[in-house]
N, C-alpha and C. Protein backbone atom coordinates (compact mmCIF):
# COMPACT_ATOMS: atom_id res chain seq x y z
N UNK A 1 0.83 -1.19 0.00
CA UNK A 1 0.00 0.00 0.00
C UNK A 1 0.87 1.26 0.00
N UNK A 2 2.01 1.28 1.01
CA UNK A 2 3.06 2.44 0.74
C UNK A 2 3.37 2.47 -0.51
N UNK A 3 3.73 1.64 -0.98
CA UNK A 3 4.43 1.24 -2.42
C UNK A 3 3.92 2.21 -3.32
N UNK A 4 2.82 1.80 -3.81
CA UNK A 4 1.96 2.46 -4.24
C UNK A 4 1.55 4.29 -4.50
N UNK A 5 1.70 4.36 -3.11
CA UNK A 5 1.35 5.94 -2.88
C UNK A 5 2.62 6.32 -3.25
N UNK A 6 3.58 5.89 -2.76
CA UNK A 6 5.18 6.70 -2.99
C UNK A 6 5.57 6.40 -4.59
N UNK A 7 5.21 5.72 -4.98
CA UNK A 7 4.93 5.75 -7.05
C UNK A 7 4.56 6.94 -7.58
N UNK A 8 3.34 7.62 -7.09
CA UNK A 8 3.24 8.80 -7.56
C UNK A 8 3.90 10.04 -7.12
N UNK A 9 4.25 9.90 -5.96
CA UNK A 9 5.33 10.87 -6.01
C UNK A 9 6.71 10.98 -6.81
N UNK A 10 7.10 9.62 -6.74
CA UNK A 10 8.84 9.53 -7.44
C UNK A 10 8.33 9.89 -9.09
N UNK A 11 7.19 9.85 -9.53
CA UNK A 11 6.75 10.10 -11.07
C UNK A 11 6.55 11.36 -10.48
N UNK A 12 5.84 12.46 -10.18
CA UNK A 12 5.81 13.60 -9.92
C UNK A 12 7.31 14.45 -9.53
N UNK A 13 8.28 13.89 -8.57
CA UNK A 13 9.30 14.57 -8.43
C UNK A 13 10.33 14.21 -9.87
N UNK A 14 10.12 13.01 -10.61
CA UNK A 14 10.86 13.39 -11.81
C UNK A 14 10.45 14.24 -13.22
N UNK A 15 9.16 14.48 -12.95
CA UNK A 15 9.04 15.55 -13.76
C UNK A 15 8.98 16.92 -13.45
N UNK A 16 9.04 17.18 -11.93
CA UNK A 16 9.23 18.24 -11.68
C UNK A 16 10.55 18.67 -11.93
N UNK A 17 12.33 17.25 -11.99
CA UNK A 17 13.27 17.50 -12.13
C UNK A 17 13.40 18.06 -13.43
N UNK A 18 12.87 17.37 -14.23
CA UNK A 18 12.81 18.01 -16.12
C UNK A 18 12.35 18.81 -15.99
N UNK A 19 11.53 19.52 -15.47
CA UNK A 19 11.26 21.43 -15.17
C UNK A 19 12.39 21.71 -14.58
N UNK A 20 12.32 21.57 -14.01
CA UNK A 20 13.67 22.37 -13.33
C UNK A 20 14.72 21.90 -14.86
N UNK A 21 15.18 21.47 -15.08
CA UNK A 21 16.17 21.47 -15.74
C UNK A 21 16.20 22.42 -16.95
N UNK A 22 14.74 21.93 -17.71
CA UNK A 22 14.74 22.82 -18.88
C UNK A 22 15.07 24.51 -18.50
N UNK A 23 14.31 24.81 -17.31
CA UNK A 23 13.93 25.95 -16.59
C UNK A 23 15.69 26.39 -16.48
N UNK A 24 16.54 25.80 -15.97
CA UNK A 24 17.83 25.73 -15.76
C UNK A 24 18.68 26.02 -17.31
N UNK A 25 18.31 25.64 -18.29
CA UNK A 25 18.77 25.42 -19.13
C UNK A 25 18.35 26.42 -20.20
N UNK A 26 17.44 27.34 -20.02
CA UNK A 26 16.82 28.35 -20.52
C UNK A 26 17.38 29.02 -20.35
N UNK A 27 18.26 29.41 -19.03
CA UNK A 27 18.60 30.81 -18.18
C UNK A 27 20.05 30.98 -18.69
N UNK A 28 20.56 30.04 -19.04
CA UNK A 28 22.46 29.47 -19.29
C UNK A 28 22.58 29.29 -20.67
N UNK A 29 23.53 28.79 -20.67
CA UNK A 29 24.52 29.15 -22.33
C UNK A 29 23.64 27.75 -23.04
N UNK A 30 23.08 27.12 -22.61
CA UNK A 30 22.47 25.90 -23.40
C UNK A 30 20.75 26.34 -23.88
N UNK A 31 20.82 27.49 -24.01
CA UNK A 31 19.40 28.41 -24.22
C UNK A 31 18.81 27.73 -25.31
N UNK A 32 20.04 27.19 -26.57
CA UNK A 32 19.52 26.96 -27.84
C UNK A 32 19.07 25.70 -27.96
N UNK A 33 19.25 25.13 -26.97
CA UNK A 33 18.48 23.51 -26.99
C UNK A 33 16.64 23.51 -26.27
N UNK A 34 16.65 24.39 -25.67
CA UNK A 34 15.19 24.05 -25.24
C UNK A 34 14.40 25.64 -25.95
N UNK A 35 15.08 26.40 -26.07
CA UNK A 35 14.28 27.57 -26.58
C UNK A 35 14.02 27.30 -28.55
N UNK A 36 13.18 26.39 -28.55
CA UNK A 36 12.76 25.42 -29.60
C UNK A 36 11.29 26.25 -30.13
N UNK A 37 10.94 26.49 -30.95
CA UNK A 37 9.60 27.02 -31.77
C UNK A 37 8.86 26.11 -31.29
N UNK A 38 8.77 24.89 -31.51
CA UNK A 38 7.14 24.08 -30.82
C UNK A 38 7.12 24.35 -29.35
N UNK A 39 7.90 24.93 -28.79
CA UNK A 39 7.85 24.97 -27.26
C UNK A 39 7.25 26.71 -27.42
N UNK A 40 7.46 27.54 -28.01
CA UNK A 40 7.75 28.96 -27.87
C UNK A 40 6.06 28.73 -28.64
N UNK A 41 5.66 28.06 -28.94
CA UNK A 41 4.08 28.14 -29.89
C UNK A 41 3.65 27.87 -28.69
N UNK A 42 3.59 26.83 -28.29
CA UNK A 42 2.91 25.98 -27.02
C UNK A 42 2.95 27.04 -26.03
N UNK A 43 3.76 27.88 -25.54
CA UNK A 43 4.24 28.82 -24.71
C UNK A 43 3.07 30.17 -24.85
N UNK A 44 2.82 30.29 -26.41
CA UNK A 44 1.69 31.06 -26.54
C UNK A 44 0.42 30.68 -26.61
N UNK A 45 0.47 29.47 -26.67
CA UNK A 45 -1.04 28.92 -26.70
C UNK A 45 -1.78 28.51 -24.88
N UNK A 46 -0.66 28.58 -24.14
CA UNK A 46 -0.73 27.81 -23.26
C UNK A 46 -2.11 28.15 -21.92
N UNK A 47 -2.60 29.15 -22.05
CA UNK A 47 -3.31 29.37 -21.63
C UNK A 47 -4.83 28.58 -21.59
N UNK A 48 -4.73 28.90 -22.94
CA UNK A 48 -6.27 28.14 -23.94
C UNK A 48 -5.51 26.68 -23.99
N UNK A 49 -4.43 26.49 -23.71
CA UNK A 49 -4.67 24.86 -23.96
C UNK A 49 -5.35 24.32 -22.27
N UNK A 50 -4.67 25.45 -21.49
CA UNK A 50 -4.91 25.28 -20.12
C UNK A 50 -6.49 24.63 -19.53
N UNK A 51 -7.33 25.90 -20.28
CA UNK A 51 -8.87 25.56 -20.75
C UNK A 51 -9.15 25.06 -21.44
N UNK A 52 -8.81 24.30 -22.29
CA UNK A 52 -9.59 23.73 -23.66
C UNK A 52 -8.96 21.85 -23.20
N UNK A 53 -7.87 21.69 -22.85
CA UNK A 53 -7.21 20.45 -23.05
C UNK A 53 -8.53 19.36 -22.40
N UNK A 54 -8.77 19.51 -20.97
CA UNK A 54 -9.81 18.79 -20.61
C UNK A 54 -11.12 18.76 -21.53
N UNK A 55 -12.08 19.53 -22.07
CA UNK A 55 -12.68 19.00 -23.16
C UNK A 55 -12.90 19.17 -24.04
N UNK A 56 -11.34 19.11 -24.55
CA UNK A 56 -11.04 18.35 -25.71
C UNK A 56 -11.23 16.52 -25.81
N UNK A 57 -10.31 16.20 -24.23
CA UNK A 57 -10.73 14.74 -24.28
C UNK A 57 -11.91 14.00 -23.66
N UNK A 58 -12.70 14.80 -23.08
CA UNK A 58 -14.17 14.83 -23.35
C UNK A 58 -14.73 14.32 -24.21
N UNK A 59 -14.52 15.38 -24.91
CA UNK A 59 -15.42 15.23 -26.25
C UNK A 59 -14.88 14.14 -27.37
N UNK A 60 -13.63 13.96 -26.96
CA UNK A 60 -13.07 12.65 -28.11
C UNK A 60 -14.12 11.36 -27.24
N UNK A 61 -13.68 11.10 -25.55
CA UNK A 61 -14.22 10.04 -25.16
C UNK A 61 -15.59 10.29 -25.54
N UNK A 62 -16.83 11.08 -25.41
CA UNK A 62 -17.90 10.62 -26.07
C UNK A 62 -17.97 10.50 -27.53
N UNK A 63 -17.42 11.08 -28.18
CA UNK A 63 -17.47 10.50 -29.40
C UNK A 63 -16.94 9.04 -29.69
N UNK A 64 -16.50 9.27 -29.55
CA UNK A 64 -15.48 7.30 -29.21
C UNK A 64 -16.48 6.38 -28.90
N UNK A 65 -16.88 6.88 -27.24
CA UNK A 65 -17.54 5.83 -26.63
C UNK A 65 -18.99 5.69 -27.99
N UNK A 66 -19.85 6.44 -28.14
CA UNK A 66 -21.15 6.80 -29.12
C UNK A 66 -20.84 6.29 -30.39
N UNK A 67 -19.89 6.64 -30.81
CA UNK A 67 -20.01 6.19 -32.20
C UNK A 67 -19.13 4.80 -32.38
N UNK A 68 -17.95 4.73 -31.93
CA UNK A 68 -16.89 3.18 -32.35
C UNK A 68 -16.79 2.94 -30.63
N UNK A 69 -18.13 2.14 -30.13
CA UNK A 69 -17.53 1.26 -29.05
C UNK A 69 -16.61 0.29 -28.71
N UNK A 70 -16.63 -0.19 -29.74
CA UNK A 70 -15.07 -1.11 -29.91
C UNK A 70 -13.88 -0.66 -29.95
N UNK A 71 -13.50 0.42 -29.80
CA UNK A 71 -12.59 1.31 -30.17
C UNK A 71 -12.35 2.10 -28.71
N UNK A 72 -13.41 2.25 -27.57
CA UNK A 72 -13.03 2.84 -26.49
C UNK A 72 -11.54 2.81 -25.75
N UNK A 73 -11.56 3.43 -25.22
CA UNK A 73 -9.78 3.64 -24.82
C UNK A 73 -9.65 2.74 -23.73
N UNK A 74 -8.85 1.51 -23.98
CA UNK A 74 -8.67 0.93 -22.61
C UNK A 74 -7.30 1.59 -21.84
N UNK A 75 -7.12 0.93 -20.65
CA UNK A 75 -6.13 1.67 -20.03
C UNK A 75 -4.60 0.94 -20.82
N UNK A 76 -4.77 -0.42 -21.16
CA UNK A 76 -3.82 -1.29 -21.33
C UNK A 76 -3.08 -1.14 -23.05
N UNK A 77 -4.09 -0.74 -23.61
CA UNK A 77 -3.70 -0.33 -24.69
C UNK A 77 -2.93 0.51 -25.52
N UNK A 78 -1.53 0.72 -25.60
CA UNK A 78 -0.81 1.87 -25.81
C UNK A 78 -0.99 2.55 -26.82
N UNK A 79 -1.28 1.88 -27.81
CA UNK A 79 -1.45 2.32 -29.33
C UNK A 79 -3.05 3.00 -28.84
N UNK A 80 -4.23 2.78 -28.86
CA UNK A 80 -5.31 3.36 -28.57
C UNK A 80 -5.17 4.70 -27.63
N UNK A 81 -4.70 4.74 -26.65
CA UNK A 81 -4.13 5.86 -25.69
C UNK A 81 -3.52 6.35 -26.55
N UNK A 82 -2.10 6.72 -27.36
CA UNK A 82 -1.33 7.53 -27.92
C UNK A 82 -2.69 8.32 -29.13
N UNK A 83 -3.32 7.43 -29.61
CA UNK A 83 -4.41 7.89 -30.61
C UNK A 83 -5.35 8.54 -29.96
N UNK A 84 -6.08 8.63 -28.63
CA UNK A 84 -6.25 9.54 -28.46
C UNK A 84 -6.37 11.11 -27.89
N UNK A 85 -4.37 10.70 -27.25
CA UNK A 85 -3.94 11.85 -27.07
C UNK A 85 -3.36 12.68 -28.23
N UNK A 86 -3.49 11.82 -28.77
CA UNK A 86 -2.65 12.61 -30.24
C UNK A 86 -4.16 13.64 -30.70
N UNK A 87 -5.32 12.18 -31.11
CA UNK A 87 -6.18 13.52 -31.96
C UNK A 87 -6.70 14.68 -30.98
N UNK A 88 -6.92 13.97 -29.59
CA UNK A 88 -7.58 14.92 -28.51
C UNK A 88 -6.55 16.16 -28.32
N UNK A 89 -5.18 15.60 -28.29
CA UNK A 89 -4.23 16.93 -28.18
C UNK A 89 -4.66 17.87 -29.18
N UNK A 90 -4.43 17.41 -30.58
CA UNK A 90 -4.40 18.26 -31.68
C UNK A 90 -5.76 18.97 -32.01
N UNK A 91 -6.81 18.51 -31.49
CA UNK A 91 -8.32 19.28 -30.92
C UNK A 91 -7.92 20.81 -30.25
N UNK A 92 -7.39 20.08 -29.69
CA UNK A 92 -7.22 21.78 -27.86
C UNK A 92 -5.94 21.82 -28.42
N UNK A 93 -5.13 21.98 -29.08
CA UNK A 93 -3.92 22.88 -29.46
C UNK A 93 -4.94 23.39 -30.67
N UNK A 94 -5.42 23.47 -31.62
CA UNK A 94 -6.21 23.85 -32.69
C UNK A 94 -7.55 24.89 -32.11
N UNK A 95 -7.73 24.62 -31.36
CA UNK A 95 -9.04 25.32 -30.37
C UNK A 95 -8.26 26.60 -29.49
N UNK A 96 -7.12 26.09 -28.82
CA UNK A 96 -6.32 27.27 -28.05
C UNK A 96 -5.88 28.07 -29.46
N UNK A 97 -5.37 28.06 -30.05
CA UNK A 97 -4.66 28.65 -31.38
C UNK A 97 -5.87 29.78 -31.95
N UNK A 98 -7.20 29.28 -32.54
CA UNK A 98 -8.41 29.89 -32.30
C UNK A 98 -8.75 31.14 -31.68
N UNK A 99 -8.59 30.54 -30.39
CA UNK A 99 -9.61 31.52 -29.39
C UNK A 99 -8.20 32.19 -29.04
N UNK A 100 -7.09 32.18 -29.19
CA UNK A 100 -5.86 33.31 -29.03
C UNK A 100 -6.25 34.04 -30.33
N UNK A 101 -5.92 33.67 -31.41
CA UNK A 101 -5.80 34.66 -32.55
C UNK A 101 -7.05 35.47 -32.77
N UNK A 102 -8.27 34.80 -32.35
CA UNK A 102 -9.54 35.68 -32.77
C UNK A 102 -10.24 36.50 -31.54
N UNK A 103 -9.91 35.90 -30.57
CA UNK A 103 -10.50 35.82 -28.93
C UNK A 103 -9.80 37.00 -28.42
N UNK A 104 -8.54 36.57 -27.66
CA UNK A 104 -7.86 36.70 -26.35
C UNK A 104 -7.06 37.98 -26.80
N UNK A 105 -6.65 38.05 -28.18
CA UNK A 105 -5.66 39.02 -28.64
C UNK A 105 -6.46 40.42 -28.89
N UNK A 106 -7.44 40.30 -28.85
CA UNK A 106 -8.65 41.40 -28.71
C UNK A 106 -8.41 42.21 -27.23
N UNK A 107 -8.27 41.24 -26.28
CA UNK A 107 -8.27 42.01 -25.04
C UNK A 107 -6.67 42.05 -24.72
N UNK A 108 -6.08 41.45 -25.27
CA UNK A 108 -4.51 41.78 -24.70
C UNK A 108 -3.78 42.77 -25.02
N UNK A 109 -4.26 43.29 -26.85
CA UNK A 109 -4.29 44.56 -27.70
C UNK A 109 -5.18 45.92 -25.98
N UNK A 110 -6.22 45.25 -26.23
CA UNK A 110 -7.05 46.57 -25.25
C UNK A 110 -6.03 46.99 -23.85
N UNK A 111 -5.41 45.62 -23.36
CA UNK A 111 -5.07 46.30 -22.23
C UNK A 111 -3.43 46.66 -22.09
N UNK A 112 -3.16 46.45 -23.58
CA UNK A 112 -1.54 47.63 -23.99
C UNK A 112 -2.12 48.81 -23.83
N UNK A 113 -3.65 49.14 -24.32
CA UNK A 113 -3.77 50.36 -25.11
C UNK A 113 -4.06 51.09 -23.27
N UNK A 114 -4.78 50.70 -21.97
CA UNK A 114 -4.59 51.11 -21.20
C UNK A 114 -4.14 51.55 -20.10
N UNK A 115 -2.55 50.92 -20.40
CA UNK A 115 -1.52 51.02 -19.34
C UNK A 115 -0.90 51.73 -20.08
N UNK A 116 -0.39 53.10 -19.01
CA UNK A 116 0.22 53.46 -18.93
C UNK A 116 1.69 53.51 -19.66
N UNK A 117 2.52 53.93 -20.70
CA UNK A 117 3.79 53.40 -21.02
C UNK A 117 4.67 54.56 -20.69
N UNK A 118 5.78 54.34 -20.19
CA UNK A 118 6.77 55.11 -19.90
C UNK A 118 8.32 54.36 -20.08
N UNK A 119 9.24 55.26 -20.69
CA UNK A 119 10.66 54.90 -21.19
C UNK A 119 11.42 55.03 -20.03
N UNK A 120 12.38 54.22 -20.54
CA UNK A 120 13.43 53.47 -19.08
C UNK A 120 14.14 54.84 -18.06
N UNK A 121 13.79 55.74 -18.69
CA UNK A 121 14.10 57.44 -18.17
C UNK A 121 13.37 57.56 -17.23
N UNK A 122 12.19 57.14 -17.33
CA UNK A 122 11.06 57.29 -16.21
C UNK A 122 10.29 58.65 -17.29
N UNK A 123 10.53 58.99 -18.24
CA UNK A 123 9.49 59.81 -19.24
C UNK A 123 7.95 59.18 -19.47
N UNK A 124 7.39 59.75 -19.51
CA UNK A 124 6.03 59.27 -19.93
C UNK A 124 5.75 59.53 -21.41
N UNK A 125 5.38 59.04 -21.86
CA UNK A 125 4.65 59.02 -23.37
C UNK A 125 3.39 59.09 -23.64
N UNK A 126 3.32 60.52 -24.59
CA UNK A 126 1.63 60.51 -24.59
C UNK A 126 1.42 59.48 -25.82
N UNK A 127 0.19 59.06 -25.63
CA UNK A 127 -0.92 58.31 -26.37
C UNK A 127 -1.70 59.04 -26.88
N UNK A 128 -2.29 58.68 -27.98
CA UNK A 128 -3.96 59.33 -28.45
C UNK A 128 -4.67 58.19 -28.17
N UNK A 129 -5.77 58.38 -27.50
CA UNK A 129 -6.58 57.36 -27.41
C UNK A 129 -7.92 57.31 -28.38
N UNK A 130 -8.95 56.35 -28.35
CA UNK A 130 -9.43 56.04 -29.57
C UNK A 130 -10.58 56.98 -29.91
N UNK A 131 -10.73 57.89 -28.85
CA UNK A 131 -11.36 59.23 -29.45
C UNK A 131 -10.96 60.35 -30.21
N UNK A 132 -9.39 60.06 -30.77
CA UNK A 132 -8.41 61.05 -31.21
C UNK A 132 -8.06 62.22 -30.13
N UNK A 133 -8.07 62.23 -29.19
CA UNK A 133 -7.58 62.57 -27.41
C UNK A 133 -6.08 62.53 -27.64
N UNK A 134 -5.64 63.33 -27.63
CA UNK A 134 -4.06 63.52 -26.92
C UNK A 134 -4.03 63.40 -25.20
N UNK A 135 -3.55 62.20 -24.78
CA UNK A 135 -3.36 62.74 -23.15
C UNK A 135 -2.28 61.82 -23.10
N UNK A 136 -1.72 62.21 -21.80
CA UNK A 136 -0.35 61.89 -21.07
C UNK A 136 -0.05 60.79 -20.18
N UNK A 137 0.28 59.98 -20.84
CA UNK A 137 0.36 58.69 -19.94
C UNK A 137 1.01 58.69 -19.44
């Protein structure tokens, strides 16, 4: 029964070590091995995958289960599992991608436009805002 419980930890503290490492390895002269484009996409999507990933595989398992019962995901099955983390992944990475480019970038644009910007001088910079307003940020 210990056995058991202390399994998920030693799987939890070794992937917390591969964070740490990459995390380690970001900061130092080995930048060019993990600062990788599918990571730097994922990095922007990561929010909406944050929300979307759970149903995404939702919605694969009822479809699965409803339409190809024979086909449901057993636990034992590796090939069935990889299939449907693969299509369920590529669901909610395709869905986060979405709701960033059409969604989220709407309000992330809005809230450049209401902070404040000032240069490393400590100068302020005026803005026009979207009434054609000159004021002083």
């Amino acid at each position: 029964m210990l056995g058991a419980g202390l399994q998920f930890t030693l799987i939890n503290a070794f992937f917390a070590g591969i964070l740490l490492l990459f995390l380690l390895a970001g900061t130092g002269t080995a930048r060019r091995y993990v600062n990788l484009s599918g990571f730097r996409f994922l990095g922007y999507l990561s929010y909406g995958l944050y929300l979307d990933h759970l149903l995404a595989f939702r919605i694969y398992d009822w479809i699965y289960a409803r339409y190809f019962p024979p086909l449901a995901v057993p636990v034992s099955d590796f090939a069935r599992v990889f299939l449907r983390f693969a299509l369920a992944g590529s669901g909610a990475i395709t869905a986060a991608y979405l709701s960033r480019k059409y969604f989220e970038e709407r309000f992330l644009r809005l809230k450049d436009s209401l902070v404040p910007q000032t240069r490393p001088s400590g100068e302020t910079i005026s803005t026009t805002n979207q009434l054609g307003a000159t004021e002083a940020a």
